[in-house]
C-alpha atoms as a PDB file:
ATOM      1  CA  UNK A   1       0.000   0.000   0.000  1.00  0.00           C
ATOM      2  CA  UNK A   2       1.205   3.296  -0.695  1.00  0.00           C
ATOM      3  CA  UNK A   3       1.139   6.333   1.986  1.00  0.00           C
ATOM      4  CA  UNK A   4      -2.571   7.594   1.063  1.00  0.00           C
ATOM      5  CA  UNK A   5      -4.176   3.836   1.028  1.00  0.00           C
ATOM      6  CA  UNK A   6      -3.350   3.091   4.646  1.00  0.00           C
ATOM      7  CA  UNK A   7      -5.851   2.969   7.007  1.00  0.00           C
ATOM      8  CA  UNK A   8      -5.172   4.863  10.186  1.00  0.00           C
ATOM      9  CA  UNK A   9      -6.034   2.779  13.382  1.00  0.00           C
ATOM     10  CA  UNK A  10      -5.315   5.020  15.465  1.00  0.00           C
ATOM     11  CA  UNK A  11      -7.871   5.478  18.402  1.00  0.00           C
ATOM     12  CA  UNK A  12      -9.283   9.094  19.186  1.00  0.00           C
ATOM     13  CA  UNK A  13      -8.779   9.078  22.929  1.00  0.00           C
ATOM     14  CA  UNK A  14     -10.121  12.650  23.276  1.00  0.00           C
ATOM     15  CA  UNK A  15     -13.953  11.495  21.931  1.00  0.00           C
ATOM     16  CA  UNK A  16     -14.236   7.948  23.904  1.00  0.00           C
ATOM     17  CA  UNK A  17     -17.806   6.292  24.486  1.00  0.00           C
ATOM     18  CA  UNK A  18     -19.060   3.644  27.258  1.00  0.00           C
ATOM     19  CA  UNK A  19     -21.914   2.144  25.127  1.00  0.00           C
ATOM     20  CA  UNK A  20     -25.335   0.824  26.952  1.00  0.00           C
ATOM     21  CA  UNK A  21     -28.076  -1.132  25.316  1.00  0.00           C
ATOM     22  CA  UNK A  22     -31.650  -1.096  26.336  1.00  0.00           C
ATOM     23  CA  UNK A  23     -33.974  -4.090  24.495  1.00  0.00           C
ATOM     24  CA  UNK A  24     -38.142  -3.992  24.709  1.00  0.00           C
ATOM     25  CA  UNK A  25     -37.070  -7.790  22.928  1.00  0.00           C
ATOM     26  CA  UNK A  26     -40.085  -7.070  20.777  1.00  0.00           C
ATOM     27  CA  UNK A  27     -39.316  -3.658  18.448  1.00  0.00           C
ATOM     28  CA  UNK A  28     -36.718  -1.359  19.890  1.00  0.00           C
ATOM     29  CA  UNK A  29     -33.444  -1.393  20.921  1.00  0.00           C
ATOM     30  CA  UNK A  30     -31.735   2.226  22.305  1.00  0.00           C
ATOM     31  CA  UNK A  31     -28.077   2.624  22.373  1.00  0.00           C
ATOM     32  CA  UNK A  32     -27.072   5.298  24.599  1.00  0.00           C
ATOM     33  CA  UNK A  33     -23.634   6.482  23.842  1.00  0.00           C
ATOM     34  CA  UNK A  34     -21.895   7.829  27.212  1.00  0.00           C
ATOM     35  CA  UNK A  35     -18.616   9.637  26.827  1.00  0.00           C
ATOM     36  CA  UNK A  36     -15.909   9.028  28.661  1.00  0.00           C
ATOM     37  CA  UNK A  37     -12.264   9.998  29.723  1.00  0.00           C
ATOM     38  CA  UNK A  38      -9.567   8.068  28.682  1.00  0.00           C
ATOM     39  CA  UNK A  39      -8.872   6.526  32.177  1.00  0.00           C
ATOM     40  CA  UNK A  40     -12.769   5.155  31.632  1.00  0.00           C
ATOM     41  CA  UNK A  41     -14.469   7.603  33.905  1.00  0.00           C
ATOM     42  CA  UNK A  42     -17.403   9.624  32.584  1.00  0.00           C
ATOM     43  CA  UNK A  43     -16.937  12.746  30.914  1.00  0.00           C
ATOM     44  CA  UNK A  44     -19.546  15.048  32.428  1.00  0.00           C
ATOM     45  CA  UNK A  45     -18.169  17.879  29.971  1.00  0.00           C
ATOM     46  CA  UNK A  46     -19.833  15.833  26.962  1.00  0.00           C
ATOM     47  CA  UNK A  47     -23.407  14.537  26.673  1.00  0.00           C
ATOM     48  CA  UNK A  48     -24.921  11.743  26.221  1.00  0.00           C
ATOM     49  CA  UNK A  49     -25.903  10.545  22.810  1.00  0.00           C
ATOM     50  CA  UNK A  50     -28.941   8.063  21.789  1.00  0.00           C
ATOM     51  CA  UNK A  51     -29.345   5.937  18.713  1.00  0.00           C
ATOM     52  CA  UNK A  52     -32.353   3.931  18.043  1.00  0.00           C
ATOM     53  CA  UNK A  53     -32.253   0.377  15.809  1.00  0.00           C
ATOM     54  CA  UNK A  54     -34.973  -1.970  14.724  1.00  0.00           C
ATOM     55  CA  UNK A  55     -35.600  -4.266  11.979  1.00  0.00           C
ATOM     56  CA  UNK A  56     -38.134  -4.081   8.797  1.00  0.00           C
ATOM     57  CA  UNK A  57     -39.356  -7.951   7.979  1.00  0.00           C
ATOM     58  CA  UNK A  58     -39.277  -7.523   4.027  1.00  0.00           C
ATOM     59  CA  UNK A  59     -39.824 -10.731   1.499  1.00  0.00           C
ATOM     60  CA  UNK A  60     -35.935 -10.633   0.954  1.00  0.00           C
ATOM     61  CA  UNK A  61     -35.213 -10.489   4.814  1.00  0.00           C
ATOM     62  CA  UNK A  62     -34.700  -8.451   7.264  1.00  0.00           C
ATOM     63  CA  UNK A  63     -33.566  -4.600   6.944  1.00  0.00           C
ATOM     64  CA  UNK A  64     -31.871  -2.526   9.333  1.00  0.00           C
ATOM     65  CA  UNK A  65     -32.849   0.580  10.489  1.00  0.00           C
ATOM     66  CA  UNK A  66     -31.211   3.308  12.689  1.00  0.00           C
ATOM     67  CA  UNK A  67     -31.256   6.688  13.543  1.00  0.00           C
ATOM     68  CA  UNK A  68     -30.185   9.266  15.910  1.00  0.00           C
ATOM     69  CA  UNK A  69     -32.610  10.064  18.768  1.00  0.00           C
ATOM     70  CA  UNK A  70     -33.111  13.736  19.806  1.00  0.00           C
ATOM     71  CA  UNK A  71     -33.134  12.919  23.305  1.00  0.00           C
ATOM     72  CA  UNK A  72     -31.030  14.179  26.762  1.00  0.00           C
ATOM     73  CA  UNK A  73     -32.109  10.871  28.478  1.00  0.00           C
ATOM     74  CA  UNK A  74     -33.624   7.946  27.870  1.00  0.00           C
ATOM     75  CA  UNK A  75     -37.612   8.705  28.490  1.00  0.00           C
ATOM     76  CA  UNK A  76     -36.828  10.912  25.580  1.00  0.00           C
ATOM     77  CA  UNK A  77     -35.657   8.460  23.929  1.00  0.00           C
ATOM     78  CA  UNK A  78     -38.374   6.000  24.052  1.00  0.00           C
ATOM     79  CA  UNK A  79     -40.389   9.081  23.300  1.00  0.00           C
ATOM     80  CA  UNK A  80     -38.014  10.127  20.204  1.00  0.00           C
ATOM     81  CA  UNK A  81     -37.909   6.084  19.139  1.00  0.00           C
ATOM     82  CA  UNK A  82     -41.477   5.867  16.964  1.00  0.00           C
ATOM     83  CA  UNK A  83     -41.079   9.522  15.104  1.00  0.00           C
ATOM     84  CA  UNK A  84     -37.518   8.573  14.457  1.00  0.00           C
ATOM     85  CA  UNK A  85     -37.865   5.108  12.758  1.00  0.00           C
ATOM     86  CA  UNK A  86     -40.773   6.266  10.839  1.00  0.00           C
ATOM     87  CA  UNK A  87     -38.895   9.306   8.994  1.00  0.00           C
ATOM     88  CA  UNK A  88     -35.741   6.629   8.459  1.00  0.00           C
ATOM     89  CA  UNK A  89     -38.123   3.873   6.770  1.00  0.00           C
ATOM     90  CA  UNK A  90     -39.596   7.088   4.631  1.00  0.00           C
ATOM     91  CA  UNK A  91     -35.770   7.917   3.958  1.00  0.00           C
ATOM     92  CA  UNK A  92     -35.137   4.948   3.051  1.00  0.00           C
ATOM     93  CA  UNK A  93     -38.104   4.018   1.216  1.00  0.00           C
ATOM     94  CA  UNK A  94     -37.660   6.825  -1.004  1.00  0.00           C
ATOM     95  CA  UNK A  95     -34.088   6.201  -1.879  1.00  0.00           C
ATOM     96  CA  UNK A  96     -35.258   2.370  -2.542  1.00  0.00           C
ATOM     97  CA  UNK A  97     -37.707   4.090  -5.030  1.00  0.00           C
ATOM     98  CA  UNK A  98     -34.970   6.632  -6.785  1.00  0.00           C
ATOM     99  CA  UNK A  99     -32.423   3.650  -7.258  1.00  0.00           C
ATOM    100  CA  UNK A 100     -35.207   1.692  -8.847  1.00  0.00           C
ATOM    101  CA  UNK A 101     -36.184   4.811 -11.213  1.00  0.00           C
ATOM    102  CA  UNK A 102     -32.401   5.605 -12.006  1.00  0.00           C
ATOM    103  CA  UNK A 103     -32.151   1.209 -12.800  1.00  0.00           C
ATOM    104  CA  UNK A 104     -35.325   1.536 -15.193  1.00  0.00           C
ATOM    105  CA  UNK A 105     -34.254   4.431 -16.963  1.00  0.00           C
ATOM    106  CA  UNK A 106     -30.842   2.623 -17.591  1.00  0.00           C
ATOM    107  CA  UNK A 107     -32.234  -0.501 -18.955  1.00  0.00           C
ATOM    108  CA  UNK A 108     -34.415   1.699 -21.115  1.00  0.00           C
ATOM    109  CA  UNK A 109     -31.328   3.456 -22.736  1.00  0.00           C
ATOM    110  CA  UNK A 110     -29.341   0.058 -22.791  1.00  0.00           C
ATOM    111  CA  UNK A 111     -31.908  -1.661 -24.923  1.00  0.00           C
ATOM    112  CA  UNK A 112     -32.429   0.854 -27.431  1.00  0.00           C
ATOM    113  CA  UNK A 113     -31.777  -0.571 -31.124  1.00  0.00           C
ATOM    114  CA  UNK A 114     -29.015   1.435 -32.678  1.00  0.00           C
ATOM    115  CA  UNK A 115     -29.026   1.227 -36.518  1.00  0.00           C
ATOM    116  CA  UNK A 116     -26.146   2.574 -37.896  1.00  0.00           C
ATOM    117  CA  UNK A 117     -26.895   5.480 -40.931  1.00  0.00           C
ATOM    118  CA  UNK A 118     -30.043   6.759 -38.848  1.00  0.00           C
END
């Protein structure tokens, strides 16, 4: 590898996070992001951060969806969870629907019959 392909691996010790999980086992699952120092103690000069992630059951399996919640704790979060993963899934369901137009409209130009002279 040359100087610009490598991959730094170096770890940011100035924006460390202690990460907690909270599970409903049936739809959501919060992460809540908590910074810390580098000796492991918390960082009370950063907040907390929250990130919700559930799964969409679709015929070709299951899709992943996540977001940032707009929470300072986690009552907010659960709050923040339903709005959240409903603008994501529209997100996502209109990029799902671009990609398909963009895929159309290049078959349609690939299978146009070129006759040479016309």
């Amino acid at each position: 590898m040359t100087g610009q392909e490598q991959l730094d691996f170096k770890v940011d010790a100035s924006n460390l996070y202690r990460e907690d999980a909270v599970t409903d086992l049936k739809v959501a699952s919060i992460r809540r992001m908590v910074p810390i120092t580098a000796d492991g103690q918390d960082d009370p000069s950063r907040s907390a951060t929250f990130f919700g992630h559930t799964q969409i059951l679709t015929p070709q399996g299951p899709l992943p969806l996540q977001a940032k919640l707009m929470a300072n704790n986690l009552a907010e979060a659960i709050q923040a969870f339903p709005g959240a993963m409903e603008r994501e899934m529209a997100q996502m369901v209109e990029q799902i629907r671009k990609m398909q137009e963009q895929e159309q409209k290049k078959q349609r130009d690939d299978s146009r019959i070129i006759v040479p002279g016309r």
